[in-house]
PDB file of N, CA and C in Angstrom:
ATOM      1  N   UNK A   1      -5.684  18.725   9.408  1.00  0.00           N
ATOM      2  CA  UNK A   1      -6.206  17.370   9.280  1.00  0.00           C
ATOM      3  C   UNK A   1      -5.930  16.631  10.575  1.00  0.00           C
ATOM      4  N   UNK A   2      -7.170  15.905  11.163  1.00  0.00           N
ATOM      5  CA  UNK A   2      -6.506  14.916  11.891  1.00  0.00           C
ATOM      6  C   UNK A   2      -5.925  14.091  12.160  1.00  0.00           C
ATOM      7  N   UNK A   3      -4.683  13.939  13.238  1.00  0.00           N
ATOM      8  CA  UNK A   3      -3.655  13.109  12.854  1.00  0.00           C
ATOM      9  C   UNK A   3      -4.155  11.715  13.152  1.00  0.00           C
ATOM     10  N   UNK A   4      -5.638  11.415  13.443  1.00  0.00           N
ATOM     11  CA  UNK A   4      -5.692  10.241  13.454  1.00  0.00           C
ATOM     12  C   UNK A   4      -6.447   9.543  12.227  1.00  0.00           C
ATOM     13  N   UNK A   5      -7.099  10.431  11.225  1.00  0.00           N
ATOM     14  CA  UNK A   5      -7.587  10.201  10.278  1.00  0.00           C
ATOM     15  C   UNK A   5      -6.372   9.413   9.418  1.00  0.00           C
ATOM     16  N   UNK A   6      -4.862  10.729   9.431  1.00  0.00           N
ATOM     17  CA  UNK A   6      -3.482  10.264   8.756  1.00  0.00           C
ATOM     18  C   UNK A   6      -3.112   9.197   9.167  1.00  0.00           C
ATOM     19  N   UNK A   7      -3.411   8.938  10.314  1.00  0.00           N
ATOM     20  CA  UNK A   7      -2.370   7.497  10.679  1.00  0.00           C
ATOM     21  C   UNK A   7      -3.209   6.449  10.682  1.00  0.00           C
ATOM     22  N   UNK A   8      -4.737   6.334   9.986  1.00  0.00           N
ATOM     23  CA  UNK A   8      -5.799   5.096   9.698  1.00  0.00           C
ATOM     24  C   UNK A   8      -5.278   5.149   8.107  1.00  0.00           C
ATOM     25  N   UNK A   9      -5.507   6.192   7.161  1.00  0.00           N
ATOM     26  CA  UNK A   9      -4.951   6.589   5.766  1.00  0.00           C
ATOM     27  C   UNK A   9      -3.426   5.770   5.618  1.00  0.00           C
ATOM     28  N   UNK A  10      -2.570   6.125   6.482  1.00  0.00           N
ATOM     29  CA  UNK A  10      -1.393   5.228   6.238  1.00  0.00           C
ATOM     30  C   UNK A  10      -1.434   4.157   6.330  1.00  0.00           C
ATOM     31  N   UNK A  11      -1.910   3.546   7.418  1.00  0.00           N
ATOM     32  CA  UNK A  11      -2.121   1.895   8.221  1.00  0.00           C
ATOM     33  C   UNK A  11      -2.466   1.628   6.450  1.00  0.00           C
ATOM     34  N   UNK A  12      -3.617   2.419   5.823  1.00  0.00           N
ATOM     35  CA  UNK A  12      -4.049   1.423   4.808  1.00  0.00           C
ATOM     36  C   UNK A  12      -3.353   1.347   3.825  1.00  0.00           C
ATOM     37  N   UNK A  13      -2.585   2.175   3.346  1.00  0.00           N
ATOM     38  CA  UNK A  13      -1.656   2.241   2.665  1.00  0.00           C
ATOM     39  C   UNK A  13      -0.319   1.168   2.847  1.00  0.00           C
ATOM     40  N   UNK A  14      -0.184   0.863   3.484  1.00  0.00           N
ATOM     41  CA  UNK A  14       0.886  -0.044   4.352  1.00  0.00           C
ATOM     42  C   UNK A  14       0.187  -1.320   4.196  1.00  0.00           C
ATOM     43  N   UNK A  15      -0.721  -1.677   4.673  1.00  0.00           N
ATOM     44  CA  UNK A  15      -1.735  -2.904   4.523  1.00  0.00           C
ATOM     45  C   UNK A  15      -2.004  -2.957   3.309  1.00  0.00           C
ATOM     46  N   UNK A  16      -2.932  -2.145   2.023  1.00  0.00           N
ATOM     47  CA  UNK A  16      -2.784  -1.928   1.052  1.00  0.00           C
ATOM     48  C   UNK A  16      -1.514  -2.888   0.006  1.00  0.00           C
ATOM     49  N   UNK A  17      -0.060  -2.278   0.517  1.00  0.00           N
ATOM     50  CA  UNK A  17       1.497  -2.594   0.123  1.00  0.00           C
ATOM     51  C   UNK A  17       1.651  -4.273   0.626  1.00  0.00           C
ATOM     52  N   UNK A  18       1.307  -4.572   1.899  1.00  0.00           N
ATOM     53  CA  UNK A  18       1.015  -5.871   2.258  1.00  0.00           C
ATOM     54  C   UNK A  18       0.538  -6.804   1.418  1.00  0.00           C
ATOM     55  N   UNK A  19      -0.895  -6.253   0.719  1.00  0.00           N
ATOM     56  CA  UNK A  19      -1.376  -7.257   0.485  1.00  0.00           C
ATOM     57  C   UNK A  19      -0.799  -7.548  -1.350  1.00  0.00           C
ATOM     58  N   UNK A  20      -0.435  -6.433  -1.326  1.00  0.00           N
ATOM     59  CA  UNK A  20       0.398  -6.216  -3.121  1.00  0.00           C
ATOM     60  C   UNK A  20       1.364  -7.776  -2.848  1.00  0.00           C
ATOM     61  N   UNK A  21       2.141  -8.113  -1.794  1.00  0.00           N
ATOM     62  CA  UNK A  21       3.467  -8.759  -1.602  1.00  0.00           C
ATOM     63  C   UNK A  21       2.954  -9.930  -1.841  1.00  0.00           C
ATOM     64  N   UNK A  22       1.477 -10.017  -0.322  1.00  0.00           N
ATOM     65  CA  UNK A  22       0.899 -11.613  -1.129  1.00  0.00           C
ATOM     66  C   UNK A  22       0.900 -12.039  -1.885  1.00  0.00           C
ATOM     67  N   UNK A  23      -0.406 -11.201  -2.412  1.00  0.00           N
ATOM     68  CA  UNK A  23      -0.462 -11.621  -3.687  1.00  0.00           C
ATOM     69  C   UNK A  23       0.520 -12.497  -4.790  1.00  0.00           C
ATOM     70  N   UNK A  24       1.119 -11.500  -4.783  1.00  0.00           N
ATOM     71  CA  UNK A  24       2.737 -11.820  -5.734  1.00  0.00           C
ATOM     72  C   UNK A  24       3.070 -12.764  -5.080  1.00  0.00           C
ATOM     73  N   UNK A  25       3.430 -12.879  -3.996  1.00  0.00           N
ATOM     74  CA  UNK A  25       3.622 -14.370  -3.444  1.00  0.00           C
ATOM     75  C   UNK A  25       2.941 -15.506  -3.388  1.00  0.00           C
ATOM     76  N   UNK A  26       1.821 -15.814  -3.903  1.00  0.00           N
ATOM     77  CA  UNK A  26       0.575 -16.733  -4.200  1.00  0.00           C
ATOM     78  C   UNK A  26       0.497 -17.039  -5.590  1.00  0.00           C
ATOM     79  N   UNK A  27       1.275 -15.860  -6.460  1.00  0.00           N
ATOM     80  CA  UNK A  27       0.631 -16.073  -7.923  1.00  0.00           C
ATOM     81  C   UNK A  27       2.111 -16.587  -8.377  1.00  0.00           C
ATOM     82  N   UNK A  28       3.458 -16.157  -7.969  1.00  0.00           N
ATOM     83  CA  UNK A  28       4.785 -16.201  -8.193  1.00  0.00           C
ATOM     84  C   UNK A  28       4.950 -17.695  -9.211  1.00  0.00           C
ATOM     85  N   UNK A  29       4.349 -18.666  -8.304  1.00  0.00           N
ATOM     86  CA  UNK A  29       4.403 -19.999  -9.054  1.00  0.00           C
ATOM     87  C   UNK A  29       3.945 -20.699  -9.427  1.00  0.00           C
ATOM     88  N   UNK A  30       2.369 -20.286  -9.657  1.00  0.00           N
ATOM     89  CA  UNK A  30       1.318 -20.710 -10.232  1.00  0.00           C
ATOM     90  C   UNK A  30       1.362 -21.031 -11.701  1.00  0.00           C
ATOM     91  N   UNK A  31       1.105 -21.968 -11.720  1.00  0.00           N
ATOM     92  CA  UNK A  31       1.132 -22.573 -13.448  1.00  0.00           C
ATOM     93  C   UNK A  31      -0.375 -23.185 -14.042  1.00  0.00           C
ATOM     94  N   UNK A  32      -1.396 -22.870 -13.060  1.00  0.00           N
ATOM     95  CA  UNK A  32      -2.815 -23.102 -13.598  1.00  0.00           C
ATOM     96  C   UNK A  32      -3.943 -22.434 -12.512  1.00  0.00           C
ATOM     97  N   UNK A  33      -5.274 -22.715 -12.849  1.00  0.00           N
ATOM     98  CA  UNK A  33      -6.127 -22.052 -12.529  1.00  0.00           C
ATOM     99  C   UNK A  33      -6.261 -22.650 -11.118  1.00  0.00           C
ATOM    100  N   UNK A  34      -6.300 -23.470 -10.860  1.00  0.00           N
ATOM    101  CA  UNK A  34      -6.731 -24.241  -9.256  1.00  0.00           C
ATOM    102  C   UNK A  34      -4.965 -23.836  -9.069  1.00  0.00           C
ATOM    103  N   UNK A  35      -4.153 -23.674  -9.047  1.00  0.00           N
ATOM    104  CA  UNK A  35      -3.187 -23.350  -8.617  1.00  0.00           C
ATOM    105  C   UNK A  35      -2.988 -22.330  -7.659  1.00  0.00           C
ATOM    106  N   UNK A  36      -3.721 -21.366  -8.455  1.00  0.00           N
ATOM    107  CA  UNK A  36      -3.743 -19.808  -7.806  1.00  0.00           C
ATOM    108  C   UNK A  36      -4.940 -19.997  -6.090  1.00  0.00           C
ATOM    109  N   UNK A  37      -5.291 -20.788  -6.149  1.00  0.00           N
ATOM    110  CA  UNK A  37      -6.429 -20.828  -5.101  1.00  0.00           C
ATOM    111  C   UNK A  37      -4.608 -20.865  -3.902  1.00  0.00           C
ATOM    112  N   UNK A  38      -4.482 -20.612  -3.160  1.00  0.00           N
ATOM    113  CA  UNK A  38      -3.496 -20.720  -2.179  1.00  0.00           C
ATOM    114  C   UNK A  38      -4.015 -19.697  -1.254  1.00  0.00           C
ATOM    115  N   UNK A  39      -3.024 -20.041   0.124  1.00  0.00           N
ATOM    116  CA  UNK A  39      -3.096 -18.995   1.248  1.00  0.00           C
ATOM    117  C   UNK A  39      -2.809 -17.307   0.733  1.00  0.00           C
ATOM    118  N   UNK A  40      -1.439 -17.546   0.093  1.00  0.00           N
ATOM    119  CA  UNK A  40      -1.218 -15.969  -0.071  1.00  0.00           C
ATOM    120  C   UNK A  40      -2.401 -15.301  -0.790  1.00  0.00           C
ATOM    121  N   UNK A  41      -2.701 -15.795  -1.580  1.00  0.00           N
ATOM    122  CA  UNK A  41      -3.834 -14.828  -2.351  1.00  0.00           C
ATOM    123  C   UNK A  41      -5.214 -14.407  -1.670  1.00  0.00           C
ATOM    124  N   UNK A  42      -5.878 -15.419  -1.329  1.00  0.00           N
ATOM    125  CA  UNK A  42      -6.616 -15.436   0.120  1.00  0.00           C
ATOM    126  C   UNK A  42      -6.535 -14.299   1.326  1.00  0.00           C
ATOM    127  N   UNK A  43      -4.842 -13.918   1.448  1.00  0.00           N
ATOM    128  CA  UNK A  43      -4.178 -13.254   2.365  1.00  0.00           C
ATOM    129  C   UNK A  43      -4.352 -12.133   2.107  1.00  0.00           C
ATOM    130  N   UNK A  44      -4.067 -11.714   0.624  1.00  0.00           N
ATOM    131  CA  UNK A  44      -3.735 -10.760   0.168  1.00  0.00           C
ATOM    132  C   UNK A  44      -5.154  -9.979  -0.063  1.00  0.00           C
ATOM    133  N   UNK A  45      -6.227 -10.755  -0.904  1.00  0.00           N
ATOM    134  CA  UNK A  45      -7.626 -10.591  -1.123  1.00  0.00           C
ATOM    135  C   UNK A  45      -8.157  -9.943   0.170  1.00  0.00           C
ATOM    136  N   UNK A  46      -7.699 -10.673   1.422  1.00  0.00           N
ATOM    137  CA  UNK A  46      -8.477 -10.256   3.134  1.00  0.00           C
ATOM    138  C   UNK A  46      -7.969  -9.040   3.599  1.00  0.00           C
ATOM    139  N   UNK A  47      -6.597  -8.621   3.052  1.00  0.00           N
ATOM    140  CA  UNK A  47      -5.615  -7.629   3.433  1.00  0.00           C
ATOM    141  C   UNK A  47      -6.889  -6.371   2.793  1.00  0.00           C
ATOM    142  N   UNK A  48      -7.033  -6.601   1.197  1.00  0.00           N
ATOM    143  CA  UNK A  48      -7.325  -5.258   0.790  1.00  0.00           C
ATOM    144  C   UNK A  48      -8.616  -4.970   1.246  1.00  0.00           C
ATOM    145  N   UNK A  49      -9.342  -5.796   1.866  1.00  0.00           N
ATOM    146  CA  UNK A  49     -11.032  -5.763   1.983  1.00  0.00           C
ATOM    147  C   UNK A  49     -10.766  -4.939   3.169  1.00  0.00           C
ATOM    148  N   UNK A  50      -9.981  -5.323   4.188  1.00  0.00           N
ATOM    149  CA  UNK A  50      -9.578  -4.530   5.611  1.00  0.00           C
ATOM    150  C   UNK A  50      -9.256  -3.154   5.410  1.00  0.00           C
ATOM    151  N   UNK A  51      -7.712  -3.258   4.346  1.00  0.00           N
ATOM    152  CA  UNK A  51      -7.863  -1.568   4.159  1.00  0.00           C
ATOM    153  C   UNK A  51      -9.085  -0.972   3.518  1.00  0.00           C
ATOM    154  N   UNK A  52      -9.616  -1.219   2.890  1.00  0.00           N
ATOM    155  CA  UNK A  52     -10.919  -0.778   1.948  1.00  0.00           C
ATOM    156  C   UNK A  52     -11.478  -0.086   2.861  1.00  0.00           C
ATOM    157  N   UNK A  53     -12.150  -0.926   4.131  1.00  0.00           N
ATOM    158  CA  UNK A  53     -12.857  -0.562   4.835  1.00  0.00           C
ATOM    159  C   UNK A  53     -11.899   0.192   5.980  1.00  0.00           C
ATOM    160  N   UNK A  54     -11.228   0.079   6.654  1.00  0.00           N
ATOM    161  CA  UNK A  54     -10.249   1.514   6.740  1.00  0.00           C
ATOM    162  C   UNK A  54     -10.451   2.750   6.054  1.00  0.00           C
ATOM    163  N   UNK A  55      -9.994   2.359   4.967  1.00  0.00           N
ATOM    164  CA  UNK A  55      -9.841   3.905   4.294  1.00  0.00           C
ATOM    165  C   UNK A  55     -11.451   3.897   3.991  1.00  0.00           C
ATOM    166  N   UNK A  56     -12.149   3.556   4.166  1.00  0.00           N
ATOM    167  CA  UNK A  56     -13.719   4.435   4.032  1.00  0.00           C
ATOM    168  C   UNK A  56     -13.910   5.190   5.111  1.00  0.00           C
ATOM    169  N   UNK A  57     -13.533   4.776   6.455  1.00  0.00           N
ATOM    170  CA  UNK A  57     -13.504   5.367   7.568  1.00  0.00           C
ATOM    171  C   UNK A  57     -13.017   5.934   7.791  1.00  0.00           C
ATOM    172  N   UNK A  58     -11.439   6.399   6.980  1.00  0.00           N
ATOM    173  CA  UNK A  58     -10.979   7.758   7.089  1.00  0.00           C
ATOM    174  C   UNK A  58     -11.338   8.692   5.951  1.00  0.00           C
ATOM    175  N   UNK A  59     -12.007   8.271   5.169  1.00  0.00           N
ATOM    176  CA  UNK A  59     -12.606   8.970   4.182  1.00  0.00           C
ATOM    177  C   UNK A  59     -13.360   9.927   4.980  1.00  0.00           C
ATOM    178  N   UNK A  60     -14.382   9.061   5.347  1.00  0.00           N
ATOM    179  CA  UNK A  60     -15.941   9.831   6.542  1.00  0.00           C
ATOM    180  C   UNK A  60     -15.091  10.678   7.529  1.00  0.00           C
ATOM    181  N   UNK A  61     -14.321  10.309   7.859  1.00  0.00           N
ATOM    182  CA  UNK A  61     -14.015  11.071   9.389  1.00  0.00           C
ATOM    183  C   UNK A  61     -12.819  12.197   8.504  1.00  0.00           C
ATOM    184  N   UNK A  62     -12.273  12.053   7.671  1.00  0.00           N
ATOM    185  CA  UNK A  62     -11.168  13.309   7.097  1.00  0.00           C
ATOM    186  C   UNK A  62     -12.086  14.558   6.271  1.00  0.00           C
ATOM    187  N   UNK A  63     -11.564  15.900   6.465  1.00  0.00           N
ATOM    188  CA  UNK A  63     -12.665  16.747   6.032  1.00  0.00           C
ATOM    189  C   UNK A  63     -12.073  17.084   4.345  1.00  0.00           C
ATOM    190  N   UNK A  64     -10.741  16.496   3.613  1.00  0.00           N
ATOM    191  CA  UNK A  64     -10.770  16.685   2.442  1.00  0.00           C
ATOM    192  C   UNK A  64     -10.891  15.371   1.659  1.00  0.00           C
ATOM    193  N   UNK A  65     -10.976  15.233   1.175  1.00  0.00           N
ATOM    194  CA  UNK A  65     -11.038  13.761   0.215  1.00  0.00           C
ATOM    195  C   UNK A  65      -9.281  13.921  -0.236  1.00  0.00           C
ATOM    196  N   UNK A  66      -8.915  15.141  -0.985  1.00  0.00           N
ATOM    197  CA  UNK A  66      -7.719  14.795  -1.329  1.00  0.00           C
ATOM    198  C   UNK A  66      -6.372  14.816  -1.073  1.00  0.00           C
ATOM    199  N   UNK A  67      -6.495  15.121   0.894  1.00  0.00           N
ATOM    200  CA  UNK A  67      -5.557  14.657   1.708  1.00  0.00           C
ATOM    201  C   UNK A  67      -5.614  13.343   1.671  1.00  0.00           C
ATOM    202  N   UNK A  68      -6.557  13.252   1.835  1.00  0.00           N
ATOM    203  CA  UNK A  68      -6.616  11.342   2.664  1.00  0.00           C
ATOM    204  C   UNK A  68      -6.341  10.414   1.424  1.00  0.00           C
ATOM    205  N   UNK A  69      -6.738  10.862  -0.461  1.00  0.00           N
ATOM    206  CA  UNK A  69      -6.124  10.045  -1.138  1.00  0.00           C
ATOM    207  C   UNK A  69      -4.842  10.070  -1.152  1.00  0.00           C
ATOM    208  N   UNK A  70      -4.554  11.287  -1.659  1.00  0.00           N
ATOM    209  CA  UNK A  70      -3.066  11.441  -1.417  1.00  0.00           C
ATOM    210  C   UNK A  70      -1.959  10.771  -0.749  1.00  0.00           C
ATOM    211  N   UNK A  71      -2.228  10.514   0.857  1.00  0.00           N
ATOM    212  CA  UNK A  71      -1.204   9.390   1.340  1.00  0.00           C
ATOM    213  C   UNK A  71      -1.666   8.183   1.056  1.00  0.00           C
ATOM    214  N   UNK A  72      -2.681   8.188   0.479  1.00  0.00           N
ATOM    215  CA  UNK A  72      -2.323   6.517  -0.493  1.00  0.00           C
ATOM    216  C   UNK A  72      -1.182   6.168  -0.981  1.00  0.00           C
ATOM    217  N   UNK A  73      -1.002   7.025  -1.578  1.00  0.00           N
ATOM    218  CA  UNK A  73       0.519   7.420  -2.517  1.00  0.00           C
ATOM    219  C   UNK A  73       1.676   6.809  -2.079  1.00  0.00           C
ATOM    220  N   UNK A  74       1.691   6.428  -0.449  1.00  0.00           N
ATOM    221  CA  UNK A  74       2.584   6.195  -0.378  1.00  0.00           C
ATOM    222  C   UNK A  74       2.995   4.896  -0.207  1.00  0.00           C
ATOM    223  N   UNK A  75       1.927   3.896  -0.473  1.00  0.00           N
ATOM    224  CA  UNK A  75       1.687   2.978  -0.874  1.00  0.00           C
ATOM    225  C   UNK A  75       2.691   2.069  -1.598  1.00  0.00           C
ATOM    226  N   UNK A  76       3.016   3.483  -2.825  1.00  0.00           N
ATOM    227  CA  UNK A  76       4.400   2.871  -3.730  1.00  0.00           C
ATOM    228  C   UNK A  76       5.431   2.733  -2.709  1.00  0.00           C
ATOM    229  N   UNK A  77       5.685   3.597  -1.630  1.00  0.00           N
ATOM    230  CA  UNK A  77       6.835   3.579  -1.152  1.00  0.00           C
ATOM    231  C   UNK A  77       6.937   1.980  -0.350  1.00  0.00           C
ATOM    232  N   UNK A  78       6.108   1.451   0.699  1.00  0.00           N
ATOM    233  CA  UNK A  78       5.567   0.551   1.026  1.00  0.00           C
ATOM    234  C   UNK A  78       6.086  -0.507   0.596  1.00  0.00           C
ATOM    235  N   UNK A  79       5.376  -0.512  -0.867  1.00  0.00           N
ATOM    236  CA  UNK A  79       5.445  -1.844  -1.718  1.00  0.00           C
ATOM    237  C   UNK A  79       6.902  -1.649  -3.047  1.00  0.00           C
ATOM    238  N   UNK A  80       7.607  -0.411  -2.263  1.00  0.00           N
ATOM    239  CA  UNK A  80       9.018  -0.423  -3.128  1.00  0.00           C
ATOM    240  C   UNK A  80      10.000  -1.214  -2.105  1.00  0.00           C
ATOM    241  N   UNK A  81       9.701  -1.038  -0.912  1.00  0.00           N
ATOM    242  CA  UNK A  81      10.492  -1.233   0.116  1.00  0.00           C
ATOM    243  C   UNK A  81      10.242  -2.723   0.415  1.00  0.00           C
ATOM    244  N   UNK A  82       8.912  -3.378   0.534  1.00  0.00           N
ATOM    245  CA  UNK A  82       8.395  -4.518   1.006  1.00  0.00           C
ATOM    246  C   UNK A  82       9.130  -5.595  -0.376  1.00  0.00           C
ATOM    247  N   UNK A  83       9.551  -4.892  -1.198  1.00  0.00           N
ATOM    248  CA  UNK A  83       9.890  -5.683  -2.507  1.00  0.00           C
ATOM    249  C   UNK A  83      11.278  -5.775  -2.653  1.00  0.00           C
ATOM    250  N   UNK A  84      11.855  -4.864  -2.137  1.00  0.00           N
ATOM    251  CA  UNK A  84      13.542  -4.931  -1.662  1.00  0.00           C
ATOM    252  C   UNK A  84      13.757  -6.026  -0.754  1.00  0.00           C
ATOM    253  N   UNK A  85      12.843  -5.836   0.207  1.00  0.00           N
ATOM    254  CA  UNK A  85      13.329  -6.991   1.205  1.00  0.00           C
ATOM    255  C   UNK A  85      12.700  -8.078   1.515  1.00  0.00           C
ATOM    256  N   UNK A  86      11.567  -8.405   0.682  1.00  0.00           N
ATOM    257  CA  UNK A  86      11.493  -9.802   0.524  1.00  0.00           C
ATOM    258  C   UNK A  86      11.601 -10.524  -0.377  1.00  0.00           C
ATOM    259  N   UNK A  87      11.607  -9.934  -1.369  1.00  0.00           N
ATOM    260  CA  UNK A  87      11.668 -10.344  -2.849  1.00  0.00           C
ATOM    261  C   UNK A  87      13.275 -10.068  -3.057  1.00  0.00           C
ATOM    262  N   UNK A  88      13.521  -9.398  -2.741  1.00  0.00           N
ATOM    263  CA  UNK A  88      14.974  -9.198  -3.310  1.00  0.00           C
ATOM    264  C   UNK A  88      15.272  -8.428  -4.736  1.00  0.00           C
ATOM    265  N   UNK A  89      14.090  -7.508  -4.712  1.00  0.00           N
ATOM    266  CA  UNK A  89      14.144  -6.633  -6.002  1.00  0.00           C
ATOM    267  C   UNK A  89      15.045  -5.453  -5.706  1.00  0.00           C
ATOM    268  N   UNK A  90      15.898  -4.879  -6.505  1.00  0.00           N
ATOM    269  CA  UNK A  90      16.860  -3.830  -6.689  1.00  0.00           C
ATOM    270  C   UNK A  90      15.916  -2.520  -6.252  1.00  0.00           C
ATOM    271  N   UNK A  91      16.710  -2.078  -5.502  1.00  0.00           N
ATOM    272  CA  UNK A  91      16.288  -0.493  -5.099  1.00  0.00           C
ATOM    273  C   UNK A  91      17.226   0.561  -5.662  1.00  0.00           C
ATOM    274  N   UNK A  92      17.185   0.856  -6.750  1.00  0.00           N
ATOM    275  CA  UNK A  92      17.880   1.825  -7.673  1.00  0.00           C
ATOM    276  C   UNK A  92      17.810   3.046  -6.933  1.00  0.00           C
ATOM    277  N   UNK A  93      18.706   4.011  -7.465  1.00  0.00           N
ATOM    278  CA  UNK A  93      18.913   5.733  -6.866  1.00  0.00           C
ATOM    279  C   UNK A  93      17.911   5.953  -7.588  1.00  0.00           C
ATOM    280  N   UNK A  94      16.998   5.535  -8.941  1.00  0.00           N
ATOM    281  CA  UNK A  94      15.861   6.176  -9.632  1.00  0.00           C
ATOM    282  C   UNK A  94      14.697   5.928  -8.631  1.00  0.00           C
ATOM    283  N   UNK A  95      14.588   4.959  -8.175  1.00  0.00           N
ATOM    284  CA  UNK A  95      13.158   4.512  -7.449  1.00  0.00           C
ATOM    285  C   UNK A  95      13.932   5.311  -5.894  1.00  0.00           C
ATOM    286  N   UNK A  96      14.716   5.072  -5.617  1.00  0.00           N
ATOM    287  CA  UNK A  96      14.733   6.304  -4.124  1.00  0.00           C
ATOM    288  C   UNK A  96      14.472   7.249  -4.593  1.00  0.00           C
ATOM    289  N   UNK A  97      14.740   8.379  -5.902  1.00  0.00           N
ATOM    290  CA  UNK A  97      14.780   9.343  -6.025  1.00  0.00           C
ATOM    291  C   UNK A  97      12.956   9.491  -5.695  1.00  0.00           C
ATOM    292  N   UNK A  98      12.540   8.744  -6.883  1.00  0.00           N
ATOM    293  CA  UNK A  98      11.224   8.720  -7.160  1.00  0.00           C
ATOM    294  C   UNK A  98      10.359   7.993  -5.793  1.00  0.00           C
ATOM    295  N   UNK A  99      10.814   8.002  -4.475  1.00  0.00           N
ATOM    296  CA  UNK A  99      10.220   7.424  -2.991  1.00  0.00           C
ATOM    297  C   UNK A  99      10.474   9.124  -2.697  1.00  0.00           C
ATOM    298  N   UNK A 100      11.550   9.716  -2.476  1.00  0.00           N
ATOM    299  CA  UNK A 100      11.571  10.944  -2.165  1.00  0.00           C
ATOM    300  C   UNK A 100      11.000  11.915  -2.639  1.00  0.00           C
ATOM    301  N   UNK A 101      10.740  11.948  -3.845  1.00  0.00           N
ATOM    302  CA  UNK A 101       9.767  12.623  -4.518  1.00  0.00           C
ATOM    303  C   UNK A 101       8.047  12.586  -4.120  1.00  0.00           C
ATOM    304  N   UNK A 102       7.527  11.547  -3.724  1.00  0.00           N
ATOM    305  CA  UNK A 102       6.425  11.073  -3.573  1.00  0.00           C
ATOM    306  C   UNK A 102       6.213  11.448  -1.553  1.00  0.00           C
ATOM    307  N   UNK A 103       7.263  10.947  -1.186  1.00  0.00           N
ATOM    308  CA  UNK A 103       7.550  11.912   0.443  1.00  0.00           C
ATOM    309  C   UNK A 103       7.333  13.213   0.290  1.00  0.00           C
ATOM    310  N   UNK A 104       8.302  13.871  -0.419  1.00  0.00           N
ATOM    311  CA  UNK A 104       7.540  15.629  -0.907  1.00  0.00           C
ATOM    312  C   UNK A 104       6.379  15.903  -1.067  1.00  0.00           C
ATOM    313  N   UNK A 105       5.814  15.301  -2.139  1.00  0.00           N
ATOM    314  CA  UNK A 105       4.686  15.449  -2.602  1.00  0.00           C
ATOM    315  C   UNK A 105       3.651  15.415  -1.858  1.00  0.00           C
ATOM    316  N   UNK A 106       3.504  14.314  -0.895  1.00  0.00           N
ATOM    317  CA  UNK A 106       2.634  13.853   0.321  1.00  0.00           C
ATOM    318  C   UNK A 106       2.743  14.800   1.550  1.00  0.00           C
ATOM    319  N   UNK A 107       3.290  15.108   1.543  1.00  0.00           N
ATOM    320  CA  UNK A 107       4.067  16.345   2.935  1.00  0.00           C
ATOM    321  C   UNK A 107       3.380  17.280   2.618  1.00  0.00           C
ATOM    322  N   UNK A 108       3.741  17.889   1.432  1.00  0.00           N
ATOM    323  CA  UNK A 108       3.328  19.246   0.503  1.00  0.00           C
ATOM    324  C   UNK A 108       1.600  19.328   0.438  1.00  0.00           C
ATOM    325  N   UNK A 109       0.564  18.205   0.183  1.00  0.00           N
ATOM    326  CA  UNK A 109      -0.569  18.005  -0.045  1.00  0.00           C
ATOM    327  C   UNK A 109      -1.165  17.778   1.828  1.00  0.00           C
ATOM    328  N   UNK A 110      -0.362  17.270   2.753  1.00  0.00           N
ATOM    329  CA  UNK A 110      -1.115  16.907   4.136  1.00  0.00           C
ATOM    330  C   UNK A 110      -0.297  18.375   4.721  1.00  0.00           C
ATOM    331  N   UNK A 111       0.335  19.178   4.598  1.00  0.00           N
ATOM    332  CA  UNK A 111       0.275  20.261   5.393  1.00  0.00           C
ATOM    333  C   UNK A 111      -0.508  21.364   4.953  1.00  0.00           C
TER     334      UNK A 111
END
């Protein structure tokens, strides 16, 4: 696979995890419908349209489809990590286990 197909596939995956954080950060304190209209969501909405169109372009240019979904995957890792440290959510030995697991898995499917 090409390693530049992998490293557009990740970018989106990462951007992808980005825009997960917005989001959550736009909706976090919303208590009505005109509420939710804010920057983060906006942010987050522009984030996924970018990867979208990313990952179509490594779709076209990668010769398997289920390499290039595959490091989607890691997406969780991304938005496990992006949630530790801005949010301040607990990073348990279950969710590392289950980040390392998903590192395997992704390794195992792109080699």
């Amino acid at each position: 696979m090409n390693l530049g197909v992998i490293a557009i596939a990740l970018f989106c995956a990462f951007l992808g995890s980005v825009a997960q954080i917005e989001l959550k950060a736009g909706i976090v304190n919303v208590k009505s419908v005109w509420g939710a209209i804010n920057w983060n969501l906006f942010a987050g909405l522009a984030l996924y349209v970018i990867a979208m169109v990313l990952y179509l372009f490594a779709l076209n240019k990668g010769k398997q489809v289920s390499v290039v979904y595959s490091i989607i995957a890691t997406s969780y890792i991304w938005t496990g990590l992006l949630a530790f440290l801005i949010f301040k959510e607990p990073l348990s030995l279950m969710k590392l286990f289950g980040i390392a697991l998903i590192v395997i898995g992704v390794t195992a499917v792109v080699s």
